[in-house]
PDB file of N, CA and C in Angstrom:
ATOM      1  N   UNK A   1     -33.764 -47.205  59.572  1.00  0.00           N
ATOM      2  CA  UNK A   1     -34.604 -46.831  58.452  1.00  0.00           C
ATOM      3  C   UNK A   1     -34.789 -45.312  58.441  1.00  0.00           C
ATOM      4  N   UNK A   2     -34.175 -44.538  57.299  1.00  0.00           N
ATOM      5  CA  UNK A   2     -34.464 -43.401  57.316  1.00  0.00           C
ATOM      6  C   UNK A   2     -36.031 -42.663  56.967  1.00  0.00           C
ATOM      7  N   UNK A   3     -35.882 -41.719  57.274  1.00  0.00           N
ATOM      8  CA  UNK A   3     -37.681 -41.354  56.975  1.00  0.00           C
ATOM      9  C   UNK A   3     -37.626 -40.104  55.818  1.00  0.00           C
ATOM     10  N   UNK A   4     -38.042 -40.489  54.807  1.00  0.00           N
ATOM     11  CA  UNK A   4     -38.393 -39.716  53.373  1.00  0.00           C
ATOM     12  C   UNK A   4     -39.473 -38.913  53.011  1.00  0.00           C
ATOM     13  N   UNK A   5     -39.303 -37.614  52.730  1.00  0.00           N
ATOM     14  CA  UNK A   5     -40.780 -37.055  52.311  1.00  0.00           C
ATOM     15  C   UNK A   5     -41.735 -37.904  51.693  1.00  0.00           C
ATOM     16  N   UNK A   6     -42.879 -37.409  51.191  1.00  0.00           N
ATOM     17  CA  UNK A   6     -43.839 -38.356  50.578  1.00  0.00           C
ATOM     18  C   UNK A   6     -43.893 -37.416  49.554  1.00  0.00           C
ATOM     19  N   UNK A   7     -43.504 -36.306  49.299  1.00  0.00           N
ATOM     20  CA  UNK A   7     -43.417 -36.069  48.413  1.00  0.00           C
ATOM     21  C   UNK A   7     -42.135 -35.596  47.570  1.00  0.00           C
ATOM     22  N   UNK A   8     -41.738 -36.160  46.638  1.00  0.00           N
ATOM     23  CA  UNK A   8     -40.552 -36.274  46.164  1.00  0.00           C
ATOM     24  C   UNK A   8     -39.967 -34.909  45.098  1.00  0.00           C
ATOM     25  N   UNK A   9     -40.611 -34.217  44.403  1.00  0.00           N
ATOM     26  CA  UNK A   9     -40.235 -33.482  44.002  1.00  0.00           C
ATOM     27  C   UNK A   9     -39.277 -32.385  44.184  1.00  0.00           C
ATOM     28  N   UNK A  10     -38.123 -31.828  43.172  1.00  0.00           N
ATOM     29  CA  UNK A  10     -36.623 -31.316  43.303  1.00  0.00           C
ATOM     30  C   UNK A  10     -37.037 -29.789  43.528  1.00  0.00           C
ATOM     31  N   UNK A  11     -36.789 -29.360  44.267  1.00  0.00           N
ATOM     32  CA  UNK A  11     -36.802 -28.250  44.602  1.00  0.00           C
ATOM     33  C   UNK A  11     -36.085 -26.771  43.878  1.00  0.00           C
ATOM     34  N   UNK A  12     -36.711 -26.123  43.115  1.00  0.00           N
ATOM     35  CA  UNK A  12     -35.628 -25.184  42.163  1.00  0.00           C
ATOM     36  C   UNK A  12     -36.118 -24.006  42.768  1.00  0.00           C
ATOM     37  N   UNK A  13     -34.611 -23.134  42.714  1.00  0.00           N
ATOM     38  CA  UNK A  13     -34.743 -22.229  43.262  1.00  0.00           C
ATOM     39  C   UNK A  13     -34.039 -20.962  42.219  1.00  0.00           C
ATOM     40  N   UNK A  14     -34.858 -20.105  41.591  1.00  0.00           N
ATOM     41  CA  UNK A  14     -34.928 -19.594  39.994  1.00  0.00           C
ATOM     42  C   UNK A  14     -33.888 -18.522  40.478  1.00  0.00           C
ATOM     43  N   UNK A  15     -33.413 -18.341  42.021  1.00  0.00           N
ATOM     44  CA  UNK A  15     -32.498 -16.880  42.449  1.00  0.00           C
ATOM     45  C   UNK A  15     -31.988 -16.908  43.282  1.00  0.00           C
ATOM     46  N   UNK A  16     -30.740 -17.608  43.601  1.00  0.00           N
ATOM     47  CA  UNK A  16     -29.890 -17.831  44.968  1.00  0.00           C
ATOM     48  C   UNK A  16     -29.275 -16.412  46.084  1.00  0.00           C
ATOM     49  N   UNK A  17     -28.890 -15.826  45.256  1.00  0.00           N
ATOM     50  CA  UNK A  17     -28.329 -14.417  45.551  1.00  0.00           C
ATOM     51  C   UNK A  17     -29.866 -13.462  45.968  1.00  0.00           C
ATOM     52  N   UNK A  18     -29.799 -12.641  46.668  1.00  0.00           N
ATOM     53  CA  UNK A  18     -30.470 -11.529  47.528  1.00  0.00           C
ATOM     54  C   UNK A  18     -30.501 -10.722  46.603  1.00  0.00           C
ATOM     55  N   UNK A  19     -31.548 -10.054  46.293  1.00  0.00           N
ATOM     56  CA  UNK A  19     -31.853  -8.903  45.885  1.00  0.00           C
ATOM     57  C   UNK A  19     -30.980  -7.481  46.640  1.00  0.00           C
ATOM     58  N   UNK A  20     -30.182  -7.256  46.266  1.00  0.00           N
ATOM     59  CA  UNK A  20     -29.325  -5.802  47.165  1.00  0.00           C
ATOM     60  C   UNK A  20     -29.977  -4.587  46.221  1.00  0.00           C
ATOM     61  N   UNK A  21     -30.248  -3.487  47.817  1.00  0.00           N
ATOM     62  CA  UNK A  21     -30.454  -2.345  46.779  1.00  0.00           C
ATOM     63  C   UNK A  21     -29.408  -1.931  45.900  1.00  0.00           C
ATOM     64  N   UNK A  22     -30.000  -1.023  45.052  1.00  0.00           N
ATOM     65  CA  UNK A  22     -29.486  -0.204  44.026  1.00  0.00           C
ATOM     66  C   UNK A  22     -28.399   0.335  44.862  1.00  0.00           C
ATOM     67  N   UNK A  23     -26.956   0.673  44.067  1.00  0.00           N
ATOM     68  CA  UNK A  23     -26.191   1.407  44.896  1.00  0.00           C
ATOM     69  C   UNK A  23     -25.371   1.273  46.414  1.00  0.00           C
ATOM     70  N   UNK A  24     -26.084   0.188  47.121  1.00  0.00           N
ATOM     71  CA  UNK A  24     -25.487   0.181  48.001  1.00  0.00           C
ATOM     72  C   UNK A  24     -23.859  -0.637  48.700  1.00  0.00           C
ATOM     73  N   UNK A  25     -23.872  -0.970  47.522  1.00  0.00           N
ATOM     74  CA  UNK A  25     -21.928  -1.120  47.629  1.00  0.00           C
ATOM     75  C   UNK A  25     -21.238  -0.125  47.592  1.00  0.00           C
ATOM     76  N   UNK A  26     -21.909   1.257  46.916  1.00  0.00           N
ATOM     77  CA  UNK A  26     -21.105   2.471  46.816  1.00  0.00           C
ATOM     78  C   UNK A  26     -21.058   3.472  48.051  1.00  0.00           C
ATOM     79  N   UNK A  27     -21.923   3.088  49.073  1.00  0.00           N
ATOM     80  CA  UNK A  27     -21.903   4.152  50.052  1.00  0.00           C
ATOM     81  C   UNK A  27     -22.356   3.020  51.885  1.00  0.00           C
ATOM     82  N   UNK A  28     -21.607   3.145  52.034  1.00  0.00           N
ATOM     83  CA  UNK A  28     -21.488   2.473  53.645  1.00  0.00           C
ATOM     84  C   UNK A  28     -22.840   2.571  54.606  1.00  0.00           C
ATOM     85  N   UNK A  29     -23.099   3.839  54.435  1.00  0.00           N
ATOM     86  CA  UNK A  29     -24.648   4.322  55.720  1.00  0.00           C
ATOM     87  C   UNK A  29     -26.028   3.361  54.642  1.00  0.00           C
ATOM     88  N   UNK A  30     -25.703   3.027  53.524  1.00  0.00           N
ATOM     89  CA  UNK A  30     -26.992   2.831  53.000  1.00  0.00           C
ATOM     90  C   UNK A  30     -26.981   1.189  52.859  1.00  0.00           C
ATOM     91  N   UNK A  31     -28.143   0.933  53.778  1.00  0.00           N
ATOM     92  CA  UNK A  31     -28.341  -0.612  54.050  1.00  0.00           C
ATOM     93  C   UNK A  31     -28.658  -1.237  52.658  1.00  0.00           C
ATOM     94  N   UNK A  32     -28.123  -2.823  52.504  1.00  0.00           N
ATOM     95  CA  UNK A  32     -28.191  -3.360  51.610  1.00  0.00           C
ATOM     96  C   UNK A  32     -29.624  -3.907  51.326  1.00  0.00           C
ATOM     97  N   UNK A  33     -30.563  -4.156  52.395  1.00  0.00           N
ATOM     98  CA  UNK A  33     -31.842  -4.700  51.987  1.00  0.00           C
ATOM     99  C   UNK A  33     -32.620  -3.847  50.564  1.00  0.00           C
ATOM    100  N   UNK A  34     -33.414  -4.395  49.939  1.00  0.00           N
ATOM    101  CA  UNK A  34     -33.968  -4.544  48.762  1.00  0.00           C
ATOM    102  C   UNK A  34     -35.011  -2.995  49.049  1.00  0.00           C
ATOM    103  N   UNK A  35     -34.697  -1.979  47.911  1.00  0.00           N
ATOM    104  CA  UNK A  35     -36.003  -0.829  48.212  1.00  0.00           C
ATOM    105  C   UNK A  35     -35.998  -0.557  46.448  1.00  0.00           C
ATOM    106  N   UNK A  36     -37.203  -0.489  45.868  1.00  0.00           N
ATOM    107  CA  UNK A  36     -37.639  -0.155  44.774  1.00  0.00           C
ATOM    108  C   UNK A  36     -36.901   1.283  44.380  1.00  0.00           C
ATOM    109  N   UNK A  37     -36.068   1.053  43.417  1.00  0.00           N
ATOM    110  CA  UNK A  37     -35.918   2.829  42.740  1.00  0.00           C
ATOM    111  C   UNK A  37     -36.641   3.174  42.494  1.00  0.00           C
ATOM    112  N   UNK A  38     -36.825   4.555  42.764  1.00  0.00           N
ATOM    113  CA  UNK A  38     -38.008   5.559  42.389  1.00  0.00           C
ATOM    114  C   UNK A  38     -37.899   7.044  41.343  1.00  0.00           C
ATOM    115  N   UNK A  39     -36.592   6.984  40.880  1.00  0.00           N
ATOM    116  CA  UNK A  39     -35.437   8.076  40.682  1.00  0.00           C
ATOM    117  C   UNK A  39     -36.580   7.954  39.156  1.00  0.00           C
ATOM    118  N   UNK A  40     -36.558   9.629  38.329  1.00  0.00           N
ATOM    119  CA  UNK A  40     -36.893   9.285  37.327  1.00  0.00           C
ATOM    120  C   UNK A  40     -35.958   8.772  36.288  1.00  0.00           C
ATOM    121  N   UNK A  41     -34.493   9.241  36.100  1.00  0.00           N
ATOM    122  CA  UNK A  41     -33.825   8.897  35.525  1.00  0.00           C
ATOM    123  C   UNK A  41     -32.984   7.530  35.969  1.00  0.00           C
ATOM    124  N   UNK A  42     -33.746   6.459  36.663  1.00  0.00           N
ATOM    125  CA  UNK A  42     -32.887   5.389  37.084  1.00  0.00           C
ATOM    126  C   UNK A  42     -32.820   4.351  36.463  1.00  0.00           C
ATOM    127  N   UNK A  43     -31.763   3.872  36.049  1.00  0.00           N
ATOM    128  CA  UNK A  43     -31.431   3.025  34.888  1.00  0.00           C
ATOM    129  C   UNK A  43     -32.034   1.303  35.446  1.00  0.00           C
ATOM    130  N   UNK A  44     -32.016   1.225  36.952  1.00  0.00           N
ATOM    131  CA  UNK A  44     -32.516  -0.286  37.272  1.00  0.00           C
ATOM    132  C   UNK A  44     -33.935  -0.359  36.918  1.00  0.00           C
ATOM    133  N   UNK A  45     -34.532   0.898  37.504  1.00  0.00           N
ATOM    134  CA  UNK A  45     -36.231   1.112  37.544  1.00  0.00           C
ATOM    135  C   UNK A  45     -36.363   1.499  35.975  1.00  0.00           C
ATOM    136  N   UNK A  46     -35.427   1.619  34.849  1.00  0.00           N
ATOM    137  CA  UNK A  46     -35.857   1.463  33.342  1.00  0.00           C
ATOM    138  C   UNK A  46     -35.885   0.194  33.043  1.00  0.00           C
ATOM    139  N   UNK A  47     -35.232  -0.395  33.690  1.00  0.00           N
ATOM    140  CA  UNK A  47     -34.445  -2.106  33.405  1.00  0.00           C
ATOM    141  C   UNK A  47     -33.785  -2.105  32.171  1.00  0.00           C
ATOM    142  N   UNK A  48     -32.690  -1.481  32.219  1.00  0.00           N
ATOM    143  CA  UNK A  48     -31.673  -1.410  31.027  1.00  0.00           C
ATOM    144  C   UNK A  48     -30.829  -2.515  31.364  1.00  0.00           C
ATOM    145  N   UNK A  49     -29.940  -2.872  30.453  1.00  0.00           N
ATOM    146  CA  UNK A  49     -29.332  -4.111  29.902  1.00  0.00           C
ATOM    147  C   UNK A  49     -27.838  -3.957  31.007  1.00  0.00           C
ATOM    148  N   UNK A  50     -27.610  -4.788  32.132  1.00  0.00           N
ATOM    149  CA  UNK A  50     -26.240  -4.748  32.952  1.00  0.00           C
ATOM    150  C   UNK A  50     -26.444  -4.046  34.014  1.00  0.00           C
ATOM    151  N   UNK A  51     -28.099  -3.716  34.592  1.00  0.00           N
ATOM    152  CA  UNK A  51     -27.470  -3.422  35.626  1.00  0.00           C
ATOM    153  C   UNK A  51     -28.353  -4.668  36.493  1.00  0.00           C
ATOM    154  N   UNK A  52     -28.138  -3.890  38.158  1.00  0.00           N
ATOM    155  CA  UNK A  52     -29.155  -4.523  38.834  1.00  0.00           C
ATOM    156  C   UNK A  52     -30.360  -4.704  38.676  1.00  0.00           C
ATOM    157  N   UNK A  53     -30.727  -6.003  38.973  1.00  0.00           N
ATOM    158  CA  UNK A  53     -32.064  -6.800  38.556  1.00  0.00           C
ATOM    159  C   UNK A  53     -32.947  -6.532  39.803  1.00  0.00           C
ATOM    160  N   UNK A  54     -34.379  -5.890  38.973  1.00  0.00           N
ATOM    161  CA  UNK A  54     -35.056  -5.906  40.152  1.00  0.00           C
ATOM    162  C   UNK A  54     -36.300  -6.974  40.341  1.00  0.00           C
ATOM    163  N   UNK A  55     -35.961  -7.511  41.854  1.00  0.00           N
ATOM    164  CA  UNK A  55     -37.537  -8.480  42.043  1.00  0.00           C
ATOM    165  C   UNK A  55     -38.377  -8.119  41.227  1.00  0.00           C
ATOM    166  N   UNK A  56     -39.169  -9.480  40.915  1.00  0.00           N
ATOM    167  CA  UNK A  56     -40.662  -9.602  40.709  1.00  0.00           C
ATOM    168  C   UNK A  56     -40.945 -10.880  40.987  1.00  0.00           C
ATOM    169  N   UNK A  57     -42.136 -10.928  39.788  1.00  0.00           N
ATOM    170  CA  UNK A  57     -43.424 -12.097  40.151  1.00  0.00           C
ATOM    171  C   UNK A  57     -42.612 -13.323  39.612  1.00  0.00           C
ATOM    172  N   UNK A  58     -41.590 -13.490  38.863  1.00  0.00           N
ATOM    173  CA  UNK A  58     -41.383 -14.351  38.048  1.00  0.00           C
ATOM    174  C   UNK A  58     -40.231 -15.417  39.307  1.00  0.00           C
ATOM    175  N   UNK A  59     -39.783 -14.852  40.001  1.00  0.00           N
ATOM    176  CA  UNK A  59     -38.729 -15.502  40.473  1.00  0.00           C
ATOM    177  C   UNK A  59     -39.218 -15.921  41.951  1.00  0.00           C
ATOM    178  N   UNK A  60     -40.465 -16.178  41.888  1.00  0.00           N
ATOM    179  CA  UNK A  60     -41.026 -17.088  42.894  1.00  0.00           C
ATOM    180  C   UNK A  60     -41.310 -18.425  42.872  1.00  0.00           C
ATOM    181  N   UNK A  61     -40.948 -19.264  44.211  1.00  0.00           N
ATOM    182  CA  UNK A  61     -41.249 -20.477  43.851  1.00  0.00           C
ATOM    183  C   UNK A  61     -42.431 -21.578  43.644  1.00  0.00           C
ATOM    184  N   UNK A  62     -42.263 -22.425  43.162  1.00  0.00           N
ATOM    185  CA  UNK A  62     -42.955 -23.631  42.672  1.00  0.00           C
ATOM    186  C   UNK A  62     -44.355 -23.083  44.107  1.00  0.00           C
ATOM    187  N   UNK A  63     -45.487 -23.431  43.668  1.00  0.00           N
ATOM    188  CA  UNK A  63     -46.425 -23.591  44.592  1.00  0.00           C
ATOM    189  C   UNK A  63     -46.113 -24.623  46.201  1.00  0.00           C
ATOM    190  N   UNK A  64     -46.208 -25.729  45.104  1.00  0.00           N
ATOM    191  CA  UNK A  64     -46.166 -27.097  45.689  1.00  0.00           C
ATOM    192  C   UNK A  64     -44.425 -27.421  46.615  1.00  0.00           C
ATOM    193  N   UNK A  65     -43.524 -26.593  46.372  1.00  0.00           N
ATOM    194  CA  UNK A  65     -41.980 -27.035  47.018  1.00  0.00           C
ATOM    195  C   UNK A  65     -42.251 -25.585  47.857  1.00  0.00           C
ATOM    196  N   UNK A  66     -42.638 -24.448  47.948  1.00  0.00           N
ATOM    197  CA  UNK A  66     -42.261 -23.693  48.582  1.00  0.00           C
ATOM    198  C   UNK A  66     -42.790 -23.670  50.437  1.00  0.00           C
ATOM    199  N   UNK A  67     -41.444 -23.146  50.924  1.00  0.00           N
ATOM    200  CA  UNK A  67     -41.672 -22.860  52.502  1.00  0.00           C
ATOM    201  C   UNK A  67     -40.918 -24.387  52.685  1.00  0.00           C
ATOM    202  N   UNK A  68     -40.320 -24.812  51.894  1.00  0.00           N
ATOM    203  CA  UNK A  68     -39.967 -26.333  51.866  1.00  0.00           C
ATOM    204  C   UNK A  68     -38.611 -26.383  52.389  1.00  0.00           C
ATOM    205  N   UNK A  69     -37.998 -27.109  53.380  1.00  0.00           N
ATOM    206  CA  UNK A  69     -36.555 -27.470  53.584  1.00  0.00           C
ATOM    207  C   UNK A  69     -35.616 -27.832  53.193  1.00  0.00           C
ATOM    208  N   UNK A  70     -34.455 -27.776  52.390  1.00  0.00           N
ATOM    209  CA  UNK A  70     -33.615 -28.943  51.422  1.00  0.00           C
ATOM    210  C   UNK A  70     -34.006 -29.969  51.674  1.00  0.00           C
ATOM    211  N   UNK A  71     -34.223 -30.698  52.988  1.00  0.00           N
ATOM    212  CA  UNK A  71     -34.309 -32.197  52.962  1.00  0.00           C
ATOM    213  C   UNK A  71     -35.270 -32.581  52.630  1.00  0.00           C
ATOM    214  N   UNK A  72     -36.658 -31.373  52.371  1.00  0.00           N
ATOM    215  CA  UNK A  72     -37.973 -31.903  51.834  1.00  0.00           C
ATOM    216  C   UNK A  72     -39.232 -31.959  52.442  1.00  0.00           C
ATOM    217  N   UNK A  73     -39.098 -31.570  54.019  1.00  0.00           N
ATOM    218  CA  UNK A  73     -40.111 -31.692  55.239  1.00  0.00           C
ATOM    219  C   UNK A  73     -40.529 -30.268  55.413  1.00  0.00           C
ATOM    220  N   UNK A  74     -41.417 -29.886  56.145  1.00  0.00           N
ATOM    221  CA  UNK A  74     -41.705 -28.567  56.380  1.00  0.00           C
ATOM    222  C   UNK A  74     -41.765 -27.955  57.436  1.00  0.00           C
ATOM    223  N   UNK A  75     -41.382 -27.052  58.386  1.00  0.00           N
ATOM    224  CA  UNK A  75     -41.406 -26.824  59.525  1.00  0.00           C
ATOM    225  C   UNK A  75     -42.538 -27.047  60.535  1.00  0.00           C
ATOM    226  N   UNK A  76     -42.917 -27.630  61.469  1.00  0.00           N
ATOM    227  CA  UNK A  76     -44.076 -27.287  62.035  1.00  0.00           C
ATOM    228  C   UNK A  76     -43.991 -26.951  63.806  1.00  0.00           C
ATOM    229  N   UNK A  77     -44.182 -26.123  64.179  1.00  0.00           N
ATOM    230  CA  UNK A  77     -44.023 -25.971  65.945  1.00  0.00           C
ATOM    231  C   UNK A  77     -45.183 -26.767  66.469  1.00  0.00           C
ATOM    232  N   UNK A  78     -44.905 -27.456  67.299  1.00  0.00           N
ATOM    233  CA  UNK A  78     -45.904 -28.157  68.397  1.00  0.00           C
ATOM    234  C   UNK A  78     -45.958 -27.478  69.447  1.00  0.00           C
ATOM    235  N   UNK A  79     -46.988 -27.173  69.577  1.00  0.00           N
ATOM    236  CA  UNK A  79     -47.329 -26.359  70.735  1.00  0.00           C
ATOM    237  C   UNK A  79     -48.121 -27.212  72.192  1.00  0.00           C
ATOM    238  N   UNK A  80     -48.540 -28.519  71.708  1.00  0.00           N
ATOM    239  CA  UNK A  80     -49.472 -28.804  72.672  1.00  0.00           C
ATOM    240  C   UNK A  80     -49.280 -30.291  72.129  1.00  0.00           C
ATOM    241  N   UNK A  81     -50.046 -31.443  72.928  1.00  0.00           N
ATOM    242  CA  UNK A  81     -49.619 -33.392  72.804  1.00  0.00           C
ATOM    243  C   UNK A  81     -50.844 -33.441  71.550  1.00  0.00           C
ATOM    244  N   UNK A  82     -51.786 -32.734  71.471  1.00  0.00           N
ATOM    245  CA  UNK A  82     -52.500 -32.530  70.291  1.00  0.00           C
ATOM    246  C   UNK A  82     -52.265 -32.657  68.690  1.00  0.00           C
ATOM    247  N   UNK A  83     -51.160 -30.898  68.920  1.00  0.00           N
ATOM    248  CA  UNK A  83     -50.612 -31.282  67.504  1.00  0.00           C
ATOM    249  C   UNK A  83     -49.696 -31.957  67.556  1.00  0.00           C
ATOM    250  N   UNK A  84     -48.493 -32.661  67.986  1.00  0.00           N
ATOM    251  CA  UNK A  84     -48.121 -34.434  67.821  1.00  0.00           C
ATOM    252  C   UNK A  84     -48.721 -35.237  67.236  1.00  0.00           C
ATOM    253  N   UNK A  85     -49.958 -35.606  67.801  1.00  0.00           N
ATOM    254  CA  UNK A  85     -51.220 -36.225  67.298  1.00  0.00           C
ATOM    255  C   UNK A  85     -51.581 -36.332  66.342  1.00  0.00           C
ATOM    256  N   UNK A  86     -51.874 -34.935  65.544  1.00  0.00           N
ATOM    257  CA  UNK A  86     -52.190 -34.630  64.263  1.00  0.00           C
ATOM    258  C   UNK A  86     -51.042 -35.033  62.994  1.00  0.00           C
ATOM    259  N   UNK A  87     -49.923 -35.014  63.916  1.00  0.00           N
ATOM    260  CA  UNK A  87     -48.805 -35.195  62.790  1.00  0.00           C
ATOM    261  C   UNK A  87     -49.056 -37.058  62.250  1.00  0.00           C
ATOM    262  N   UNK A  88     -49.066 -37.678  63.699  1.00  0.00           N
ATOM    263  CA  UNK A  88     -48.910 -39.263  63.142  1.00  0.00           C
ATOM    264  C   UNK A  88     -49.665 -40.056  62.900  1.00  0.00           C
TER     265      UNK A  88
END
């Protein structure tokens, strides 16, 4: 008998791909993690039409699915025969 969340709801995820900084396919020393343009003339930080998209509020997830696993369960560390306990 397999064991099923209790709660069933599909999990959507509004942005599969990573936020990469601006630019950094064009130059090797500059790490790909995510940094806000700050440039005045920068076409991402205008949000003009084709380029890179920058994070926000909108592409966060569902309240209720997030921190959630594909299979639907949620992580929890046991630290002690206690929290075991609490789980069943």
């Amino acid at each position: 008998m397999a064991v099923a969340p209790a709660d069933k709801r599909k999990i959507v995820k509004k942005r599969m791909t990573k936020f990469s900084r601006f630019q950094a396919d064009r130059f090797k020393r500059m790490n790909p993690a995510w940094r806000k343009p700050r440039g005045i003339d920068c076409r991402v930080r205008r949000r003009f039409k084709g380029v890179t998209l920058m994070p926000n509020i909108g592409y966060g997830s569902d309240k209720k699915t997030k921190y959630r696993s594909p299979t639907g369960f949620y992580k929890f560390l046991v630290r002690c025969p206690a929290d075991l306990e609490m789980l069943l």
